[in-house]
PDB file of N, CA and C in Angstrom:
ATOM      1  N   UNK A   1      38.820  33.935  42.432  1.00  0.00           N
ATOM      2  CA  UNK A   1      37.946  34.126  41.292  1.00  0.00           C
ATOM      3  C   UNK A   1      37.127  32.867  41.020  1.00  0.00           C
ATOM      4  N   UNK A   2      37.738  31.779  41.105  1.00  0.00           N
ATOM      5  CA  UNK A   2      36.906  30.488  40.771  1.00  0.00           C
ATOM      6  C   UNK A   2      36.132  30.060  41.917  1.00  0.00           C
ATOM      7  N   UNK A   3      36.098  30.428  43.255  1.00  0.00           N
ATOM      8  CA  UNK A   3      35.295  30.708  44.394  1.00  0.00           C
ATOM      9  C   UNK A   3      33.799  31.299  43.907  1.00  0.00           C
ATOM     10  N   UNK A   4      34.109  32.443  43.548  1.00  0.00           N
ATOM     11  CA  UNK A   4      33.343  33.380  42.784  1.00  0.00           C
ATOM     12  C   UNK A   4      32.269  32.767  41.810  1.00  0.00           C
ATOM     13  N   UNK A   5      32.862  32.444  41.431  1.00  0.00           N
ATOM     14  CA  UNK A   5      32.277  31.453  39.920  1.00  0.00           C
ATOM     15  C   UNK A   5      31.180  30.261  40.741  1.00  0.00           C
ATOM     16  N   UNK A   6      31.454  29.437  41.087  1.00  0.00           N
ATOM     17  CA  UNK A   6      31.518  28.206  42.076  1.00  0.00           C
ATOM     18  C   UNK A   6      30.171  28.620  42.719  1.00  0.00           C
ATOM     19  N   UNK A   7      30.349  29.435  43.583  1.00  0.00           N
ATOM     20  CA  UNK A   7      28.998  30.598  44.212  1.00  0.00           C
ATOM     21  C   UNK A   7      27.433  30.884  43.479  1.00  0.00           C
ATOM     22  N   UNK A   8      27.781  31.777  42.806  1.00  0.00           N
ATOM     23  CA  UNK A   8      26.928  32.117  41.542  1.00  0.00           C
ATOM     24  C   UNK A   8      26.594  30.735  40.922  1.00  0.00           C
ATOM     25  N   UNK A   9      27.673  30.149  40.401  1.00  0.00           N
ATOM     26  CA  UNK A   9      26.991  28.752  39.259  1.00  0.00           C
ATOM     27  C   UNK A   9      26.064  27.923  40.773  1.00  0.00           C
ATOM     28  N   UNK A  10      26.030  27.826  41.613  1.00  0.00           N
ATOM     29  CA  UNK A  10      25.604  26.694  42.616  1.00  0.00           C
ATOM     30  C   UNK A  10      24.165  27.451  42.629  1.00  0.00           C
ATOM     31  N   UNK A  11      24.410  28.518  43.178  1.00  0.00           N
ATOM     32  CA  UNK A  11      23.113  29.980  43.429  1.00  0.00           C
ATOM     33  C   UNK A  11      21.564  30.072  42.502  1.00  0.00           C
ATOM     34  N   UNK A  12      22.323  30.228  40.882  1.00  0.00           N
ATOM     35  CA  UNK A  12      21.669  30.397  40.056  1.00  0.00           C
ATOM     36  C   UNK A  12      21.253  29.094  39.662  1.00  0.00           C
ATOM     37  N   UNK A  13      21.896  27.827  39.919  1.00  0.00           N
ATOM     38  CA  UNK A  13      21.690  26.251  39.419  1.00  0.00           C
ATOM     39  C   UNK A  13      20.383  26.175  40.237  1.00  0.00           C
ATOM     40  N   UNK A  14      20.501  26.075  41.253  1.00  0.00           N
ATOM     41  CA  UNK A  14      19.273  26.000  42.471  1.00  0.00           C
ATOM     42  C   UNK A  14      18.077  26.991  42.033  1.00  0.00           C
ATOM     43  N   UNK A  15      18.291  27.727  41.748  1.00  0.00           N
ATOM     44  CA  UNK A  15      17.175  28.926  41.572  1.00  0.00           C
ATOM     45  C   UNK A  15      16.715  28.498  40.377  1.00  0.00           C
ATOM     46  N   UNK A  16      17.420  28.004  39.722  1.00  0.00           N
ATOM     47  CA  UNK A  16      16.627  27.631  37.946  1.00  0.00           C
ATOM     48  C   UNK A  16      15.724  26.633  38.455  1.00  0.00           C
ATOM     49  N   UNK A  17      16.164  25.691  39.271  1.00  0.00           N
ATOM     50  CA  UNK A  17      16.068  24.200  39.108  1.00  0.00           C
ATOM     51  C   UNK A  17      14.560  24.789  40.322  1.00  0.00           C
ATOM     52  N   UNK A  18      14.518  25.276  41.580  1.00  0.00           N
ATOM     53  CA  UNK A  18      13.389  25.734  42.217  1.00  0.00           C
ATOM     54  C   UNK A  18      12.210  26.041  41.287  1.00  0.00           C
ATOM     55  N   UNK A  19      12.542  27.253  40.283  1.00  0.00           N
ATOM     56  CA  UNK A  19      11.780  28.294  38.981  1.00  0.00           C
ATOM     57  C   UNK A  19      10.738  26.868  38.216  1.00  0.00           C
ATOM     58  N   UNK A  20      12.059  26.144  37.820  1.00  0.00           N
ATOM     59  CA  UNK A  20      11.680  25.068  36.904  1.00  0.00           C
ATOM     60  C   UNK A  20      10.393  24.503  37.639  1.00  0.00           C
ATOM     61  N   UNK A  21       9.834  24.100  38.647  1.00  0.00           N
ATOM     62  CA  UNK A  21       9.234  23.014  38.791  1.00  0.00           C
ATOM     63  C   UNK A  21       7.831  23.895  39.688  1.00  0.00           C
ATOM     64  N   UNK A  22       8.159  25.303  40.057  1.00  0.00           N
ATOM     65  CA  UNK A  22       6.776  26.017  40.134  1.00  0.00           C
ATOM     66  C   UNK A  22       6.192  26.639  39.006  1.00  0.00           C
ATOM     67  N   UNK A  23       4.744  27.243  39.197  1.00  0.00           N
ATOM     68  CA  UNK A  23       4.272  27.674  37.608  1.00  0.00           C
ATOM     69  C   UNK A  23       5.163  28.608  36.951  1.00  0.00           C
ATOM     70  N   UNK A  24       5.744  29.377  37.489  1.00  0.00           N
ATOM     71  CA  UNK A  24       6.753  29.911  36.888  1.00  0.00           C
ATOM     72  C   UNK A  24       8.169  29.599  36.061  1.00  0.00           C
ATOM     73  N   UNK A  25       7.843  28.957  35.711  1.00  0.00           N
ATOM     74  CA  UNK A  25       8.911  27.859  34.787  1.00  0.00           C
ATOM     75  C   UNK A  25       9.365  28.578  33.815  1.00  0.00           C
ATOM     76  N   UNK A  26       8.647  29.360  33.105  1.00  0.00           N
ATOM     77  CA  UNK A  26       9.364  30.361  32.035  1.00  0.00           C
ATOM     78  C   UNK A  26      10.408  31.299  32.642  1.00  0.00           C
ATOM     79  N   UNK A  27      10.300  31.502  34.064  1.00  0.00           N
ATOM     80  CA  UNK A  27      11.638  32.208  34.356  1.00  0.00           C
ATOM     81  C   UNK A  27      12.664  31.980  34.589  1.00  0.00           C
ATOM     82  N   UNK A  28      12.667  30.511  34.648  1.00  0.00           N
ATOM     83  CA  UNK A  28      14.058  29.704  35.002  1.00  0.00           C
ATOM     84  C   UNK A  28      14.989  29.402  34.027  1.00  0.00           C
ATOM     85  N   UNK A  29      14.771  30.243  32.639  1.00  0.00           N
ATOM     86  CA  UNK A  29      15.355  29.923  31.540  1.00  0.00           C
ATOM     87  C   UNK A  29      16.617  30.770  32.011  1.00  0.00           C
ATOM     88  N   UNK A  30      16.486  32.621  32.306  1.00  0.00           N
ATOM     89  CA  UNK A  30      17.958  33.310  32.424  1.00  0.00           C
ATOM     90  C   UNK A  30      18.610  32.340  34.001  1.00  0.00           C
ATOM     91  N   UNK A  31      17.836  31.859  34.759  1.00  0.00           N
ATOM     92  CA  UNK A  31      18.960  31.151  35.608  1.00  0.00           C
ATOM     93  C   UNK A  31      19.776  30.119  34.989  1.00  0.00           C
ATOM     94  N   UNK A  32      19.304  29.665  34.356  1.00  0.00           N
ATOM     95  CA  UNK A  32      19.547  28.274  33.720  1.00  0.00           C
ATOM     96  C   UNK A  32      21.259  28.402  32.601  1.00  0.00           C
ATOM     97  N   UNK A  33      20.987  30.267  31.993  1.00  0.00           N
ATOM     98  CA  UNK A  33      21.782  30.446  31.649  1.00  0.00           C
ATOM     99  C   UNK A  33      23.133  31.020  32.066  1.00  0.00           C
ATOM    100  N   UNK A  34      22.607  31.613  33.142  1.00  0.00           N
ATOM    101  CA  UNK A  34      23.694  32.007  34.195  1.00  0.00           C
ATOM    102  C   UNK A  34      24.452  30.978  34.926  1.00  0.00           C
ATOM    103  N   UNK A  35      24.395  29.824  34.954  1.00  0.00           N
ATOM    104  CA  UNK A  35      24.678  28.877  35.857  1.00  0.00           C
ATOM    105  C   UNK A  35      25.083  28.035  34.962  1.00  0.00           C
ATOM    106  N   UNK A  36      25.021  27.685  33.635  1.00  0.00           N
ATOM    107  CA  UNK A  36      25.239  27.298  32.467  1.00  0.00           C
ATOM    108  C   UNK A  36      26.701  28.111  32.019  1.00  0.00           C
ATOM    109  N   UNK A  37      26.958  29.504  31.930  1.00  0.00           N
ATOM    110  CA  UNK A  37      27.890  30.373  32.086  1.00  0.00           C
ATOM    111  C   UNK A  37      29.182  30.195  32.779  1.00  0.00           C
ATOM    112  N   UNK A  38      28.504  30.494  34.363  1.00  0.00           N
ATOM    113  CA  UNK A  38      29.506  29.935  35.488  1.00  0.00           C
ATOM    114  C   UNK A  38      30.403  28.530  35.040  1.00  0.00           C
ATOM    115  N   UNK A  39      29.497  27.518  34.720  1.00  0.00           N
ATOM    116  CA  UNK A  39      29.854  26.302  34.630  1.00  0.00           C
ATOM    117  C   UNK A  39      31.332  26.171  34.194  1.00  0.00           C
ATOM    118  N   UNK A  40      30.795  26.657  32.491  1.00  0.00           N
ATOM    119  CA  UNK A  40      31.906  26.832  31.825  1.00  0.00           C
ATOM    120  C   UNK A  40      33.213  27.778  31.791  1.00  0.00           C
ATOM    121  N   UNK A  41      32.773  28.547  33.138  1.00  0.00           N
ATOM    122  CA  UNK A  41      34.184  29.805  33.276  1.00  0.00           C
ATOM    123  C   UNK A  41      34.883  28.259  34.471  1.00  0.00           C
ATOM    124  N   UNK A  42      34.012  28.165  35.179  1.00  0.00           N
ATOM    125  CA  UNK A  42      34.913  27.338  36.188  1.00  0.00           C
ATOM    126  C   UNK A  42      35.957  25.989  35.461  1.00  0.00           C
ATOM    127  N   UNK A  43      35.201  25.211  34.262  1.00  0.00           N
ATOM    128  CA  UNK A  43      35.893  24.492  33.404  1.00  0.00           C
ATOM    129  C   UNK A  43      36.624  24.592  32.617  1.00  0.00           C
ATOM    130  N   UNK A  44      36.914  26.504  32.456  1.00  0.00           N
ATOM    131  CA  UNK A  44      37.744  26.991  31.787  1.00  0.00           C
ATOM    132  C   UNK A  44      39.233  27.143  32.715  1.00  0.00           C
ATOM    133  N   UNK A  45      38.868  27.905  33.758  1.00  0.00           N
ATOM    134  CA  UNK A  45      39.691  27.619  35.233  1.00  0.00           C
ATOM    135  C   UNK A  45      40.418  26.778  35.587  1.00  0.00           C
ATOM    136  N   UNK A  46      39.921  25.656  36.108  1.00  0.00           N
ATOM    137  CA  UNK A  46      40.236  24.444  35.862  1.00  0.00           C
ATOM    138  C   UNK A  46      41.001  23.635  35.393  1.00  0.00           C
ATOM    139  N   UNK A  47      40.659  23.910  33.671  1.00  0.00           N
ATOM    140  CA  UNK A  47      41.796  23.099  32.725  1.00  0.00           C
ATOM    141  C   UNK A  47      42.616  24.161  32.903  1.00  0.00           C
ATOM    142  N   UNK A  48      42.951  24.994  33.379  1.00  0.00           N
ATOM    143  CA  UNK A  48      43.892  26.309  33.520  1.00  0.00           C
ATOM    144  C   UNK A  48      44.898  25.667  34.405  1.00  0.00           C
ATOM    145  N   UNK A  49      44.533  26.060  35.404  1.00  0.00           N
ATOM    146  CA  UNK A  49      45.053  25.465  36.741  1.00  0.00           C
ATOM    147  C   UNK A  49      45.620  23.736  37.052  1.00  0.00           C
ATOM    148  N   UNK A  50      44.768  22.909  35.900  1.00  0.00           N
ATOM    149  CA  UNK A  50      44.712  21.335  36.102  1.00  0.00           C
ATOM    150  C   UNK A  50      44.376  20.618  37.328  1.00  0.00           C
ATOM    151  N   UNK A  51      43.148  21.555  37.848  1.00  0.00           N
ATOM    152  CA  UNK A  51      42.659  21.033  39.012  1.00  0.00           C
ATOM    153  C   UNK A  51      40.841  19.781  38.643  1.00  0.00           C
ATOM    154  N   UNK A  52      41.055  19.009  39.308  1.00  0.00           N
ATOM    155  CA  UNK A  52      39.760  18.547  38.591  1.00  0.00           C
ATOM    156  C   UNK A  52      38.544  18.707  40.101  1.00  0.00           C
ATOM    157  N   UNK A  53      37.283  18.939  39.885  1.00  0.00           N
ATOM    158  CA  UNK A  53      36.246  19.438  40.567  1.00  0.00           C
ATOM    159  C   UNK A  53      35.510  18.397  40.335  1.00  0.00           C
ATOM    160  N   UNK A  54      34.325  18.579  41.580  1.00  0.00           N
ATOM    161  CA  UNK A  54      33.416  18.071  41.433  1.00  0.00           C
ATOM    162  C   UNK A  54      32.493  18.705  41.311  1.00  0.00           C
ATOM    163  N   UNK A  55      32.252  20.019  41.638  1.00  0.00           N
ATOM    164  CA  UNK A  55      31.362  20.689  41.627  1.00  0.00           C
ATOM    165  C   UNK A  55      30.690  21.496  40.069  1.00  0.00           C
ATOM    166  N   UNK A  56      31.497  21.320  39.372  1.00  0.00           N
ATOM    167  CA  UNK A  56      31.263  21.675  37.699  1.00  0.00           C
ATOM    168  C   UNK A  56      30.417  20.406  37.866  1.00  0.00           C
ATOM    169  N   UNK A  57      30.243  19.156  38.173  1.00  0.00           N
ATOM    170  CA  UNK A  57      29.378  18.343  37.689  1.00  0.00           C
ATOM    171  C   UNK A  57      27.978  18.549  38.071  1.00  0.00           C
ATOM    172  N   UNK A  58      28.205  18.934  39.176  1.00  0.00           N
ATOM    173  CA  UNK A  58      26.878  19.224  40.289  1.00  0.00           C
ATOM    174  C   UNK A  58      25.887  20.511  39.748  1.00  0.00           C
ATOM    175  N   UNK A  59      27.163  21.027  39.081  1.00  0.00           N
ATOM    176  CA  UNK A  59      26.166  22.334  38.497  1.00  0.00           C
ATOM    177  C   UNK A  59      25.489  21.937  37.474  1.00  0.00           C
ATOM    178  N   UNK A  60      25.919  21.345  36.222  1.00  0.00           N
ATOM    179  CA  UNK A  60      25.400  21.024  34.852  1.00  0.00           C
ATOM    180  C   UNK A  60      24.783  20.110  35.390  1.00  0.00           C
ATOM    181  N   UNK A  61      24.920  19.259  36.329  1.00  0.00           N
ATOM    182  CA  UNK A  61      23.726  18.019  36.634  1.00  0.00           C
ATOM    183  C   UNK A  61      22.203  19.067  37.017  1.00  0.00           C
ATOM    184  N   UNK A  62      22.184  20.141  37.660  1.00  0.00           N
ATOM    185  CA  UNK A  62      21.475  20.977  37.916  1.00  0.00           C
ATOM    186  C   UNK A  62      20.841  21.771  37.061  1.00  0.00           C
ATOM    187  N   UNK A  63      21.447  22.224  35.918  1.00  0.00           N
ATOM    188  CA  UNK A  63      21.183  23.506  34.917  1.00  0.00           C
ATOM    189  C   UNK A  63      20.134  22.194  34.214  1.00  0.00           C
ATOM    190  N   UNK A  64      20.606  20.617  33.549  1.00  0.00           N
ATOM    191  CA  UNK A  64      20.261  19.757  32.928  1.00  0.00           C
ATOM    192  C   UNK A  64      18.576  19.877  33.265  1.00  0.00           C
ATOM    193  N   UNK A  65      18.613  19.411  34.555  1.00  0.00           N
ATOM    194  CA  UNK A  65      17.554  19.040  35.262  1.00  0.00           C
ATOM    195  C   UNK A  65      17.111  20.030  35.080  1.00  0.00           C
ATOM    196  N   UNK A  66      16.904  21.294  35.498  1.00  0.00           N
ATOM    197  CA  UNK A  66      16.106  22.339  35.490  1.00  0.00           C
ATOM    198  C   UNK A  66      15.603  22.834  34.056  1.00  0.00           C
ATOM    199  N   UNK A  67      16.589  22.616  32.830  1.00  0.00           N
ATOM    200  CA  UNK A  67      16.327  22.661  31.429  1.00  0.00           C
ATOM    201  C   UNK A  67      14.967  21.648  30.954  1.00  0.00           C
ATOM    202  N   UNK A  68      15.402  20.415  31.660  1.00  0.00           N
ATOM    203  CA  UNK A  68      14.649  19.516  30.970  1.00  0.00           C
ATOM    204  C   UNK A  68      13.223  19.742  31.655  1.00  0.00           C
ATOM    205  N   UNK A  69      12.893  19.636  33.136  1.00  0.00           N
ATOM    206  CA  UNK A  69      11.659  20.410  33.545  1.00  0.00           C
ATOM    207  C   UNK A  69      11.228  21.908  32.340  1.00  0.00           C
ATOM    208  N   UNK A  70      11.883  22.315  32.394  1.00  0.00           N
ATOM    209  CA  UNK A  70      11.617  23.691  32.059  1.00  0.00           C
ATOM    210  C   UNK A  70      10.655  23.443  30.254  1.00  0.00           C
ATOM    211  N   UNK A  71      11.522  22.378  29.169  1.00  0.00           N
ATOM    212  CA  UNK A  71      11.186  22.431  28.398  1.00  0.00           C
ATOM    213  C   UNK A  71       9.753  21.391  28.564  1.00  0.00           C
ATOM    214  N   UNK A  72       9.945  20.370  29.482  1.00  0.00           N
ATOM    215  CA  UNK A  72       8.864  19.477  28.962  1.00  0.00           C
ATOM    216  C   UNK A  72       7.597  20.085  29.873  1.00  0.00           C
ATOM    217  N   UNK A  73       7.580  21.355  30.697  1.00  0.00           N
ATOM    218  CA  UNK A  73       6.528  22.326  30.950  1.00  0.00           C
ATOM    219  C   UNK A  73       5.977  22.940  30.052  1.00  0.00           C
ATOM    220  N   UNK A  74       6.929  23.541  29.082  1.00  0.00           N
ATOM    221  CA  UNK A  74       6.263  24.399  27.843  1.00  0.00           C
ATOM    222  C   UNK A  74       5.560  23.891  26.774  1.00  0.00           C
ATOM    223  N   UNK A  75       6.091  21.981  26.675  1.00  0.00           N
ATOM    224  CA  UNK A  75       5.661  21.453  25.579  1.00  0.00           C
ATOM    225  C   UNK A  75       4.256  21.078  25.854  1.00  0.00           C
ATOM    226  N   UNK A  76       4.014  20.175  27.320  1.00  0.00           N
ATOM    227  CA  UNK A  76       2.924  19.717  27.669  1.00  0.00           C
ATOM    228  C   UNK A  76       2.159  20.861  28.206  1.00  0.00           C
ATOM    229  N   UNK A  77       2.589  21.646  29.147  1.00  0.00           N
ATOM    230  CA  UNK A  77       1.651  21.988  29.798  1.00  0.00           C
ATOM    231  C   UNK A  77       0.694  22.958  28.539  1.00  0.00           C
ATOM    232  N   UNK A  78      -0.694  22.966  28.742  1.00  0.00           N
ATOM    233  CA  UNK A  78      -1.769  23.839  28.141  1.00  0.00           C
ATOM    234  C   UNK A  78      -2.339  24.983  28.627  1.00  0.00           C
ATOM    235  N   UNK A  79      -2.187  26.622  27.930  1.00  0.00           N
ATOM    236  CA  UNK A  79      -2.920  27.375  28.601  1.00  0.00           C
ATOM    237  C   UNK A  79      -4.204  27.557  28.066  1.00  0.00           C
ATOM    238  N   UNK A  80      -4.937  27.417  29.316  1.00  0.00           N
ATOM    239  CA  UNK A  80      -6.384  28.274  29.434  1.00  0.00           C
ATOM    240  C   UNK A  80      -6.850  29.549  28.954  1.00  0.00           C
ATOM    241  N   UNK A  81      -7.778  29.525  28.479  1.00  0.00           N
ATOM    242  CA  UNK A  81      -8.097  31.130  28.628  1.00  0.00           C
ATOM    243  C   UNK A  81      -9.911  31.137  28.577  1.00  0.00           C
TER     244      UNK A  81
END
């Protein structure tokens, strides 16, 4: 199950963080949350089990990054019309 998790959170981290930085940046918000999700089932897991990961870091280092692109696109960037 935490395989599972691990998968998806890595999947959707990448795909936000890709979303984030083409014009399409407004769609990288539901990855962002899906992978944001994962994160926290795997850190739920985890303290379950008392295993410690590295890969919960790798993800939120990812969701971060792709958040922070994501917002400082919406703030700066200007639409045309």
């Amino acid at each position: 199950m935490k395989k599972v998790f691990i998968i998806l959170g890595f999947i959707s981290a990448i795909l936000a963080t890709v979303l984030a930085v083409t014009p399409l940046s407004n769609l990288a918000i539901i990855p962002i949350i899906v992978a944001l999700l994962c994160g926290l089932m795997i850190l739920y897991i985890s303290k379950k089990q008392n295993t410690k990961t590295k890969t919960i870091q790798y993800i939120f280092l990812l969701v971060i990054i792709s958040l922070v692109l994501t917002i400082y696109k919406g703030v700066f960037n200007t639409t045309e019309l």
